[in-house]
Protein backbone atom coordinates (compact mmCIF):
# COMPACT_ATOMS: atom_id res chain seq x y z
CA UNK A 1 -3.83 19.91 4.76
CA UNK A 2 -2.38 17.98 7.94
CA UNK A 3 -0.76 14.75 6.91
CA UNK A 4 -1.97 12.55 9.72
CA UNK A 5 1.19 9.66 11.51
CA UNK A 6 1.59 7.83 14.07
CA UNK A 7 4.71 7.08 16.02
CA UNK A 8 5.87 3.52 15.61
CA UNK A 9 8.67 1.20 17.37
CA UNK A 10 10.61 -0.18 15.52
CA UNK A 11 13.87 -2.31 17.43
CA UNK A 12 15.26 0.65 19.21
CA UNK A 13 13.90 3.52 16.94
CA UNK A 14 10.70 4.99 16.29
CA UNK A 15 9.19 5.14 12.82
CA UNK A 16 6.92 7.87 11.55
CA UNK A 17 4.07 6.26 9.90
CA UNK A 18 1.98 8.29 8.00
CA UNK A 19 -1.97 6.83 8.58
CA UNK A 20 -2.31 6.65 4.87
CA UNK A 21 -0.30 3.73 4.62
CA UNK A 22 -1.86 1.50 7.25
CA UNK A 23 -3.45 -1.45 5.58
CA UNK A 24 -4.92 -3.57 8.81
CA UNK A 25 -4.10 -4.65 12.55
CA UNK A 26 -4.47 -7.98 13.73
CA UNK A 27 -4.78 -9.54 17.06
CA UNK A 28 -2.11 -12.27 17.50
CA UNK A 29 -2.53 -13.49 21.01
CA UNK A 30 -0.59 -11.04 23.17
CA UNK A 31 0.84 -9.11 20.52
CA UNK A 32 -0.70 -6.75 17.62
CA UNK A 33 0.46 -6.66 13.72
CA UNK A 34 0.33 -3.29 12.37
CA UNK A 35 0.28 -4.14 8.59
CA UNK A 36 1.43 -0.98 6.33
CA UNK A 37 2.13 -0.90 2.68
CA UNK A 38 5.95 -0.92 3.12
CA UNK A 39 6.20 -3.12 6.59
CA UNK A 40 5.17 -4.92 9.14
CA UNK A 41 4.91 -2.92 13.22
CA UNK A 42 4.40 -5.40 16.65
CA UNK A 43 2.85 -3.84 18.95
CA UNK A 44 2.01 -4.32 22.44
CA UNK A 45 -0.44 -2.10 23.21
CA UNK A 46 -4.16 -3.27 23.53
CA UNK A 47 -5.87 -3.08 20.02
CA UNK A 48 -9.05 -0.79 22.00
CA UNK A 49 -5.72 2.05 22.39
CA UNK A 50 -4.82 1.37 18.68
CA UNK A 51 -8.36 2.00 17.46
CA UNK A 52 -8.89 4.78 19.46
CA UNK A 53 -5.57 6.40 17.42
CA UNK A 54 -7.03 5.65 14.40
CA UNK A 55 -9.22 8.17 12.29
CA UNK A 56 -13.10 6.38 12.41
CA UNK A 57 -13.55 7.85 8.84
CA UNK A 58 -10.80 5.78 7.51
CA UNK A 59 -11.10 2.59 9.35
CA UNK A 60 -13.13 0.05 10.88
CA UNK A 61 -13.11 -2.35 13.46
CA UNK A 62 -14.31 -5.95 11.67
CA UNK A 63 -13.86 -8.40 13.97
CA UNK A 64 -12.55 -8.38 17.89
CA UNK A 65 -9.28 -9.24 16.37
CA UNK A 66 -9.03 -6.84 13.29
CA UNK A 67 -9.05 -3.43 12.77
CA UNK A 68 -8.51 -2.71 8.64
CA UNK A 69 -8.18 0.53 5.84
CA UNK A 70 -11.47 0.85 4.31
CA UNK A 71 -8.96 2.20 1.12
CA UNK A 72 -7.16 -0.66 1.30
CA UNK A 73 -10.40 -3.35 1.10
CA UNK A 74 -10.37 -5.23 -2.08
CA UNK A 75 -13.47 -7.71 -1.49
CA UNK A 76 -15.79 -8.35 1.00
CA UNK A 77 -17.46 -12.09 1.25
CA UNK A 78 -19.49 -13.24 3.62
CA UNK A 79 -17.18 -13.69 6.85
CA UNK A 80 -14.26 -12.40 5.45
CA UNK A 81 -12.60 -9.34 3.49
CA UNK A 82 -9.44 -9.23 1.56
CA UNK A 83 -6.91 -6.63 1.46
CA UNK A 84 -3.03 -7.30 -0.09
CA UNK A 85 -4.32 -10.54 -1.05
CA UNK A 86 -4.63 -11.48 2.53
CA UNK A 87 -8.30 -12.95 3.66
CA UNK A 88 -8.92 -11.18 7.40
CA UNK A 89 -12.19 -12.12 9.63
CA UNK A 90 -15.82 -9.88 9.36
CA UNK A 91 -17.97 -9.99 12.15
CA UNK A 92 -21.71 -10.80 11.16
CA UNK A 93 -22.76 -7.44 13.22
CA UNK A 94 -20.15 -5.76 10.78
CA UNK A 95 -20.81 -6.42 7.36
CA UNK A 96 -23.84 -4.26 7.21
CA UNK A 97 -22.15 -1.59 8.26
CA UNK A 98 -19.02 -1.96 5.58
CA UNK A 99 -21.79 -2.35 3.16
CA UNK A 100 -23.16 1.32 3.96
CA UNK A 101 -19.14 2.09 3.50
CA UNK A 102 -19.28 1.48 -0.09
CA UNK A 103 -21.84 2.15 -3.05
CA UNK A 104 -23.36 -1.25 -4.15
CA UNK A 105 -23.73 -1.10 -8.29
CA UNK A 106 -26.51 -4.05 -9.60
């Protein structure tokens, strides 16, 4: 099986990430937060280029400021989802679609 990672800066060395361990990526004005298990990444490319690195199956764009690790989700809400305890933004467009993601039990 191919183990999936990305190349990531980190001061004046490059870290390989495997995908597995992404949790989210956040928009933060100019720069982006790449959020694993073990660290935080800024980044400076446009979060479109990160997106388009990540595998679709695995994660989903929820807001125009928030890519996150469907594995990683612990609740969704209404505008929001949580993941590490953190609270990150849903899109109203999105949450139907992050419902699909998951098997609702009633």
């Amino acid at each position: 099986m191919l183990k999936l990672v990305m190349l990531l800066p980190n001061g004046r060395k490059w870290d390989n990430v495997p995908v597995s361990s992404i949790q989210y990526v956040v928009c933060d004005k100019r720069l982006r937060k790449l959020v694993t298990v073990d660290r935080e990444y800024r980044l400076s490319s446009s979060l479109e280029a990160i997106e388009a690195q990540l595998p679709k199956q695995l994660f989903v764009r929820t807001h125009k400021s928030c890519i996150v690790s469907v594995s990683y989700i612990s609740s969704i809400g209404k505008s929001e989802l949580t993941i590490a305890g953190r609270s990150l933004p849903v899109a109203r467009r999105v949450r139907p679609v992050l419902y699909k993601r998951f098997a609702k039990l009633s």
